[in-house]
PDB file of N, CA and C in Angstrom:
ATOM      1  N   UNK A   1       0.861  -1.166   0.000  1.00  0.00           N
ATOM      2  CA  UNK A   1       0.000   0.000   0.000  1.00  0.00           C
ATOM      3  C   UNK A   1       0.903   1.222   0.000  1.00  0.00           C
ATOM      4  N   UNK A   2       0.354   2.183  -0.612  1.00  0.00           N
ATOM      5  CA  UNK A   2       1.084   3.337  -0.884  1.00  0.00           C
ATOM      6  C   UNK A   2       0.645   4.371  -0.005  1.00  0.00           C
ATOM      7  N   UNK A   3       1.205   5.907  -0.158  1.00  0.00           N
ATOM      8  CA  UNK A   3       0.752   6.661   0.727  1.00  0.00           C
ATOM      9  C   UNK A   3      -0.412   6.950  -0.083  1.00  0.00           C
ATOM     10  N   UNK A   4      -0.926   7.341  -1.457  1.00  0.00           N
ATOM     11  CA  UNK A   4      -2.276   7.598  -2.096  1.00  0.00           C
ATOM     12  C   UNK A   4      -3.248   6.400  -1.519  1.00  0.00           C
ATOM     13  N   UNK A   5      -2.919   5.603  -1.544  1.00  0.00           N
ATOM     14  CA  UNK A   5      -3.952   4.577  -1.073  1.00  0.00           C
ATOM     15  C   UNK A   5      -4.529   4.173   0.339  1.00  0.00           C
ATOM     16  N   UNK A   6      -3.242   4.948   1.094  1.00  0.00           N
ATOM     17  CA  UNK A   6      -3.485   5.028   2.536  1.00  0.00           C
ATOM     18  C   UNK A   6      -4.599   6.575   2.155  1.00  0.00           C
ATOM     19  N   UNK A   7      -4.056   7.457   1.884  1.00  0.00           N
ATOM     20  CA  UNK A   7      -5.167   8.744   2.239  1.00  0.00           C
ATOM     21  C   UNK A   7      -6.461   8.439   1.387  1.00  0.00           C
ATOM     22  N   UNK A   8      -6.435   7.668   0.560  1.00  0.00           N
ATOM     23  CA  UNK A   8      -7.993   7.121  -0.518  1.00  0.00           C
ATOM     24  C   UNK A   8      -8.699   6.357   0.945  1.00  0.00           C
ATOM     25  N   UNK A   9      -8.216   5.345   1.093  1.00  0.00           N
ATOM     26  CA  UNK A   9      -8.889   4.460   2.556  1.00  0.00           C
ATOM     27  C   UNK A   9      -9.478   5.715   3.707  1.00  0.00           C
ATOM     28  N   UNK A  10      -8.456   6.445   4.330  1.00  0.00           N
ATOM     29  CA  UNK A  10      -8.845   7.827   5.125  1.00  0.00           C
ATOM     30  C   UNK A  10      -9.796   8.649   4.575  1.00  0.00           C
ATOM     31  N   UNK A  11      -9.977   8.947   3.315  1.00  0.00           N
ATOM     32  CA  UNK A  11     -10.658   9.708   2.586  1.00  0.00           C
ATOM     33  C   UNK A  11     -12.238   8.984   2.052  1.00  0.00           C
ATOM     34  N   UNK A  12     -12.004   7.587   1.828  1.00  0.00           N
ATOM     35  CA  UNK A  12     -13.206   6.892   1.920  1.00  0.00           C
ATOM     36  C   UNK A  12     -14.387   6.463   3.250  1.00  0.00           C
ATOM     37  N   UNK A  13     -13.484   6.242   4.538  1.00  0.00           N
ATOM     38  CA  UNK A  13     -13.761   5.762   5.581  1.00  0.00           C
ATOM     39  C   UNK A  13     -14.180   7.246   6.174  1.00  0.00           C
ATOM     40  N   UNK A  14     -13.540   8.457   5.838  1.00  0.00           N
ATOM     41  CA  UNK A  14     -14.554   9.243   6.725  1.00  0.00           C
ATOM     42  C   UNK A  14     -15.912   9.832   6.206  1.00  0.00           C
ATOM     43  N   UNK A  15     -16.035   9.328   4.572  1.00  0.00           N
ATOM     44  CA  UNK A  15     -17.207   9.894   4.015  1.00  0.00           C
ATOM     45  C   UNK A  15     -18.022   8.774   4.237  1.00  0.00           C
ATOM     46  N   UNK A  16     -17.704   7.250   4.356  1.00  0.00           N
ATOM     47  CA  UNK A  16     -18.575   6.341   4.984  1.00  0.00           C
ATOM     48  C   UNK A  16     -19.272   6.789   6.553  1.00  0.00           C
ATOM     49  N   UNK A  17     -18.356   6.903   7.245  1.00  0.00           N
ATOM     50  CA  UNK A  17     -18.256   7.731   9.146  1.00  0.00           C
ATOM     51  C   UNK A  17     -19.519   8.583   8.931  1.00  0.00           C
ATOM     52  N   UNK A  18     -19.013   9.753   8.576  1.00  0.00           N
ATOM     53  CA  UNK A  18     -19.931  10.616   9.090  1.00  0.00           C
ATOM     54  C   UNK A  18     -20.641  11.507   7.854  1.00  0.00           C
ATOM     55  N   UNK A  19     -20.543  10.912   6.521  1.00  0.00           N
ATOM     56  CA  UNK A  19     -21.747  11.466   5.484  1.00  0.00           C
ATOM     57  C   UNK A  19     -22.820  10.746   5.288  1.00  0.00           C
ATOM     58  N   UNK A  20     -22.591   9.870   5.262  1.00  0.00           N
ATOM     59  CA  UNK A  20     -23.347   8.708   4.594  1.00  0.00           C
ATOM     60  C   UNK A  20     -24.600   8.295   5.613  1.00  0.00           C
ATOM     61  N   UNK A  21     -25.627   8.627   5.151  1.00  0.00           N
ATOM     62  CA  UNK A  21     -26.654   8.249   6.334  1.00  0.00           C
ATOM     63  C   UNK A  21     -27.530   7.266   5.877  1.00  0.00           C
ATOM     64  N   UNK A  22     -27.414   6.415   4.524  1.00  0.00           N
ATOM     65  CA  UNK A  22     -28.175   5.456   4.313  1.00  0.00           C
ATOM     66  C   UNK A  22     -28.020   4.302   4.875  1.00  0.00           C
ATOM     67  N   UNK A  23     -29.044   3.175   4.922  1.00  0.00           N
ATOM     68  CA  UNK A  23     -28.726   1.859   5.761  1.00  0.00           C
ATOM     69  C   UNK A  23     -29.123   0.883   4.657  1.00  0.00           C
ATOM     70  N   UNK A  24     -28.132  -0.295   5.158  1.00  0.00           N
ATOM     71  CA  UNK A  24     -27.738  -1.131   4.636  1.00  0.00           C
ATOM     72  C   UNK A  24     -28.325  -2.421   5.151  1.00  0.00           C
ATOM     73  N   UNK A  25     -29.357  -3.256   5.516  1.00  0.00           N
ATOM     74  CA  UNK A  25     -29.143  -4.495   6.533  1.00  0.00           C
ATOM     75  C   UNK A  25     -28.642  -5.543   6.718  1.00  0.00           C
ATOM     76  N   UNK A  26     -27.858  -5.706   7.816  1.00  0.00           N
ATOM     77  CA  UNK A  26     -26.498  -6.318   8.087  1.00  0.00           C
ATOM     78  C   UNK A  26     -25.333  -5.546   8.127  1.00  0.00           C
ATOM     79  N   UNK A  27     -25.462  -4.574   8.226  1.00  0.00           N
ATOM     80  CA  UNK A  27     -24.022  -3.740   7.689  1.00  0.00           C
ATOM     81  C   UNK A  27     -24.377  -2.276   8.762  1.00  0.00           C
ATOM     82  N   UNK A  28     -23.202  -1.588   8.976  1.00  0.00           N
ATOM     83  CA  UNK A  28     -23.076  -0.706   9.934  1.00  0.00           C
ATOM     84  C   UNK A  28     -22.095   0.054   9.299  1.00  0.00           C
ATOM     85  N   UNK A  29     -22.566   0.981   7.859  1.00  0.00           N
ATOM     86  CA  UNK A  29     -21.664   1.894   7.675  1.00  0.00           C
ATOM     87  C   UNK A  29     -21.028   2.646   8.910  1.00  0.00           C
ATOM     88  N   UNK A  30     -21.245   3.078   9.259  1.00  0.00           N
ATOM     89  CA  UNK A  30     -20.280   3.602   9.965  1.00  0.00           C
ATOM     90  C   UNK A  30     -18.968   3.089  10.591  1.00  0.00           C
ATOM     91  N   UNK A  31     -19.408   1.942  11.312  1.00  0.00           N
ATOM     92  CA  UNK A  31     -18.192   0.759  11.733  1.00  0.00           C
ATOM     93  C   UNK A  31     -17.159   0.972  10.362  1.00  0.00           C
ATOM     94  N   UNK A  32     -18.040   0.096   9.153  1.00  0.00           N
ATOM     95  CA  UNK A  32     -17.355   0.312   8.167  1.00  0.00           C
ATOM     96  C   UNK A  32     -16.272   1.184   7.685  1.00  0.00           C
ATOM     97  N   UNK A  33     -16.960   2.353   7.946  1.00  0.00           N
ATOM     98  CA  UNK A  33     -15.880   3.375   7.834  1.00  0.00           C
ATOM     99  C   UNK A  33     -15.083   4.164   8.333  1.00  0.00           C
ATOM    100  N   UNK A  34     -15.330   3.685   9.948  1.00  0.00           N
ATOM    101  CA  UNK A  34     -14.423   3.321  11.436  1.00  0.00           C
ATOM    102  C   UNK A  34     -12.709   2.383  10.396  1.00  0.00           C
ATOM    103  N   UNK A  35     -13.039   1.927   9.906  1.00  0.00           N
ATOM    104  CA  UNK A  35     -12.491   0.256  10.130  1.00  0.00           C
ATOM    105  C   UNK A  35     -11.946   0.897   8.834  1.00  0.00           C
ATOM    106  N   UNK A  36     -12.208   1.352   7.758  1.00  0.00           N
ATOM    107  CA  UNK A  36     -11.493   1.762   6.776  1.00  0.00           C
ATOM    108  C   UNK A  36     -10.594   2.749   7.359  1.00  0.00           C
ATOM    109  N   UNK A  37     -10.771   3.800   7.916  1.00  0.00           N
ATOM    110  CA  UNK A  37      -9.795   5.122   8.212  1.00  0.00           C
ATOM    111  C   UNK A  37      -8.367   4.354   9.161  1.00  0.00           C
ATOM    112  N   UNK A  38      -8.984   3.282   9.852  1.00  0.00           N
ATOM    113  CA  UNK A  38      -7.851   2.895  10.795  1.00  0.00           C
ATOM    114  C   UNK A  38      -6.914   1.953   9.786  1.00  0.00           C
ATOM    115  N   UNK A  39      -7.322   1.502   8.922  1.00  0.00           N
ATOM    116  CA  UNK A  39      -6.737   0.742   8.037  1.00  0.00           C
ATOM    117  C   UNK A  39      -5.671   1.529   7.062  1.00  0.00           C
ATOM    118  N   UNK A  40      -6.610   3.209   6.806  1.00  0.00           N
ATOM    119  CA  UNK A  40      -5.623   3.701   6.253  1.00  0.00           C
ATOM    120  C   UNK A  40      -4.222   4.643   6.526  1.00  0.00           C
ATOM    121  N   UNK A  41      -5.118   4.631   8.235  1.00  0.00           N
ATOM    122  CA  UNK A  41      -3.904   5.449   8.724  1.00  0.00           C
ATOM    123  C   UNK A  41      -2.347   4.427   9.137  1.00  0.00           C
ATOM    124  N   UNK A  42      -3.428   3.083   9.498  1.00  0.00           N
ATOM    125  CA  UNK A  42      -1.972   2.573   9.915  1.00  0.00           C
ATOM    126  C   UNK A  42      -0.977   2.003   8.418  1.00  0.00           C
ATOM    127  N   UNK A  43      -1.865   1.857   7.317  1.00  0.00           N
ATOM    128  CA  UNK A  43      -0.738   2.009   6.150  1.00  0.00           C
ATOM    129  C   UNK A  43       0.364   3.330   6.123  1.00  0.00           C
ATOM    130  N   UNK A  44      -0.444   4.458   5.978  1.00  0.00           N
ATOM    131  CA  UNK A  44       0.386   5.381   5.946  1.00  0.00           C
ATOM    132  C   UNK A  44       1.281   5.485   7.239  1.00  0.00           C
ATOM    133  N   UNK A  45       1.042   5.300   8.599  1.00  0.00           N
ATOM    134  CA  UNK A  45       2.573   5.141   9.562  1.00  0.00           C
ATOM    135  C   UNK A  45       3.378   4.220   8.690  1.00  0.00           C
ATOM    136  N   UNK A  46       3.145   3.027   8.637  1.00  0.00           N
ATOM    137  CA  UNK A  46       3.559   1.460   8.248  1.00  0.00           C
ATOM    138  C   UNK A  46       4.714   2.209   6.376  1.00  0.00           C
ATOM    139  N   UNK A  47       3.900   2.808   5.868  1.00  0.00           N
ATOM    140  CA  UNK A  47       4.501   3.576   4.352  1.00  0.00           C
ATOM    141  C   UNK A  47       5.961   4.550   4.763  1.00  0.00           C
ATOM    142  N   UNK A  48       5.397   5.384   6.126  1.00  0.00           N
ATOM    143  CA  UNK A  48       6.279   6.480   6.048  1.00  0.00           C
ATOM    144  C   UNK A  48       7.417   6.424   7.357  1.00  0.00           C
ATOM    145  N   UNK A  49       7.322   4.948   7.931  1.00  0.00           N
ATOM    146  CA  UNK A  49       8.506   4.576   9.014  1.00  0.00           C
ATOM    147  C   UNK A  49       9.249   3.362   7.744  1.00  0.00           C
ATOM    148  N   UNK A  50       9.078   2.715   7.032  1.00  0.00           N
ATOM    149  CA  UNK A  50       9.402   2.096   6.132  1.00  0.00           C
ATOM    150  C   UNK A  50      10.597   2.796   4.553  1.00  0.00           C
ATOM    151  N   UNK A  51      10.112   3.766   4.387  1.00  0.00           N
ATOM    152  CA  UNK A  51      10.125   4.826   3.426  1.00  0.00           C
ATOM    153  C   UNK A  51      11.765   5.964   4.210  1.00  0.00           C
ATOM    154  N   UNK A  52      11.425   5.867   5.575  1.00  0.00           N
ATOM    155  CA  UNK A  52      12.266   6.668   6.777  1.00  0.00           C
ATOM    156  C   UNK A  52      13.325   5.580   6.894  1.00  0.00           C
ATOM    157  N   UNK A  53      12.949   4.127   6.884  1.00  0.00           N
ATOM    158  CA  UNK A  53      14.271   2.992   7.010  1.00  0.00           C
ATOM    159  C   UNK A  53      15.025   3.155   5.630  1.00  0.00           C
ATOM    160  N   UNK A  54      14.764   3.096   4.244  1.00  0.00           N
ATOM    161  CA  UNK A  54      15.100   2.972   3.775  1.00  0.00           C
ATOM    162  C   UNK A  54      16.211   4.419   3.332  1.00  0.00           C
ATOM    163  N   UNK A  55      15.444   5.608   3.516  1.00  0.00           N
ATOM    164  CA  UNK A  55      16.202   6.460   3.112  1.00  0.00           C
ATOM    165  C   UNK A  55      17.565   6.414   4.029  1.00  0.00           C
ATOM    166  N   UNK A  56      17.518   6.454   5.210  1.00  0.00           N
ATOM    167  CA  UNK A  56      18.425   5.746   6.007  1.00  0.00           C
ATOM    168  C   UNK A  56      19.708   4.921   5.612  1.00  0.00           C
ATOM    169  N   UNK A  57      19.321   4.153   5.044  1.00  0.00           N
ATOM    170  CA  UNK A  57      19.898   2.631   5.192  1.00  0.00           C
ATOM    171  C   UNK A  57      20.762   3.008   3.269  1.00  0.00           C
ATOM    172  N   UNK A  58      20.440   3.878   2.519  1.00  0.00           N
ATOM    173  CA  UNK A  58      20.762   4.054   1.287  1.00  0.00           C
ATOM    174  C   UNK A  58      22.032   4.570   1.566  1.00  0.00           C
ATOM    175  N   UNK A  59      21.983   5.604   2.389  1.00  0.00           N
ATOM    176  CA  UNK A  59      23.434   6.802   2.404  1.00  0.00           C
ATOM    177  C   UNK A  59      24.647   6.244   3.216  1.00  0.00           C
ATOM    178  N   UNK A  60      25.351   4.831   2.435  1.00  0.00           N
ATOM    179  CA  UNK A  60      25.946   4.428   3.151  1.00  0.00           C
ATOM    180  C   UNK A  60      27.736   5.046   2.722  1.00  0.00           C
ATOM    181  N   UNK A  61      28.696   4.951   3.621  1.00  0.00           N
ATOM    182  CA  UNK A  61      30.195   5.291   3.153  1.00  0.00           C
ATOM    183  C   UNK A  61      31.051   4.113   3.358  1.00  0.00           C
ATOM    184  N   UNK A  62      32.018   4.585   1.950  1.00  0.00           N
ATOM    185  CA  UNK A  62      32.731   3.325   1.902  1.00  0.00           C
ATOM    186  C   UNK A  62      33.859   3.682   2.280  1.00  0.00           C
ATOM    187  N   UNK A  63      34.711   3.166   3.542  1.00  0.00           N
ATOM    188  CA  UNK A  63      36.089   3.705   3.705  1.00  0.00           C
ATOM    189  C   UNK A  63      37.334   2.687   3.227  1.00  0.00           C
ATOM    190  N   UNK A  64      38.233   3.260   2.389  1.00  0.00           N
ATOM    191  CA  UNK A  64      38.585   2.493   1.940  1.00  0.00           C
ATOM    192  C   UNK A  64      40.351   2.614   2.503  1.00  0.00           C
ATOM    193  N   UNK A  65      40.393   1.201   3.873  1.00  0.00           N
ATOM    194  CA  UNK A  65      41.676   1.732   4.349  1.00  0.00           C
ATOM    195  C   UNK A  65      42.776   1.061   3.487  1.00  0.00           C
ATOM    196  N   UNK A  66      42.903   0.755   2.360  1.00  0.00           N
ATOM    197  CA  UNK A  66      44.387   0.587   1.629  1.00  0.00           C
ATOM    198  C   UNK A  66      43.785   0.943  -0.330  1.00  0.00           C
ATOM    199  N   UNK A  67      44.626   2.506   0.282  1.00  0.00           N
ATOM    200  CA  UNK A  67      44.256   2.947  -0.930  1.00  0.00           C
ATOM    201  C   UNK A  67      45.413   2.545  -2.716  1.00  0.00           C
ATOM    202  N   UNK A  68      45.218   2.653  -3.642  1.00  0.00           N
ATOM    203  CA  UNK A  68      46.514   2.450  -4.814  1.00  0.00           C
ATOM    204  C   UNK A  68      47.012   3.119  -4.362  1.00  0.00           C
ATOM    205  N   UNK A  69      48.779   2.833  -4.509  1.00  0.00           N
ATOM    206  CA  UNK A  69      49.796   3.191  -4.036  1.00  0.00           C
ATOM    207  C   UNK A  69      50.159   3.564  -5.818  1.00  0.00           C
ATOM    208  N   UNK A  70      49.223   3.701  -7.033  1.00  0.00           N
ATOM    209  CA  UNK A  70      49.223   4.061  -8.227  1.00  0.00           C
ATOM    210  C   UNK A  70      48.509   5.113  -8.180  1.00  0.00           C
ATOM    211  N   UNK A  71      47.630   5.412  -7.308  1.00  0.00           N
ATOM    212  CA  UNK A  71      46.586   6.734  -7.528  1.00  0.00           C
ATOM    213  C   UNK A  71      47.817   8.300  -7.513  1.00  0.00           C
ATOM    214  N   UNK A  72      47.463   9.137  -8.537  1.00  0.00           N
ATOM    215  CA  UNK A  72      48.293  10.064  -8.762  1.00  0.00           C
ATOM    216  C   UNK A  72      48.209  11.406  -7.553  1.00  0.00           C
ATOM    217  N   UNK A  73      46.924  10.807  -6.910  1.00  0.00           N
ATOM    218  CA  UNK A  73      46.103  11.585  -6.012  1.00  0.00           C
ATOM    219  C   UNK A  73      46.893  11.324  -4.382  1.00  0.00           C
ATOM    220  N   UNK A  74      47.568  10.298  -4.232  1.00  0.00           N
ATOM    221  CA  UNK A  74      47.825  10.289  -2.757  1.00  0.00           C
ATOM    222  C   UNK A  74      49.372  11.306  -3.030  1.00  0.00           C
TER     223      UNK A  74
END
């Protein structure tokens, strides 16, 4: 899941929540759209601590202790 798809879920689940006043039987929009928003928020933590590891984990340095004793540079 992406972060668009996390805020689509958030963005669906609160117009289920608290617009939507038709009934369904068997069904409890609202729960419904309880249950969607939590779904989409915890993608988006789950997207953007994931997204935070990786940028992390990219910027790595290479030390290189025995350099050419050909490099024109030492």
């Amino acid at each position: 899941m992406g972060i668009g798809a996390g805020i689509f879920l958030l963005a669906l689940g609160g117009v289920l929540a608290f617009a939507v006043s038709d009934r369904i039987s068997g069904v409890d929009l609202t729960m419904v759209g309880y249950i969607l928003m939590g779904a989409g928020a915890l993608g988006l933590v789950l997207v953007l601590l994931l997204n935070g590891q990786r940028t992390r984990s990219s910027h790595t340095t290479v030390v290189d202790d025995h350099p050419d004793p050909r490099d024109p540079r030492i």
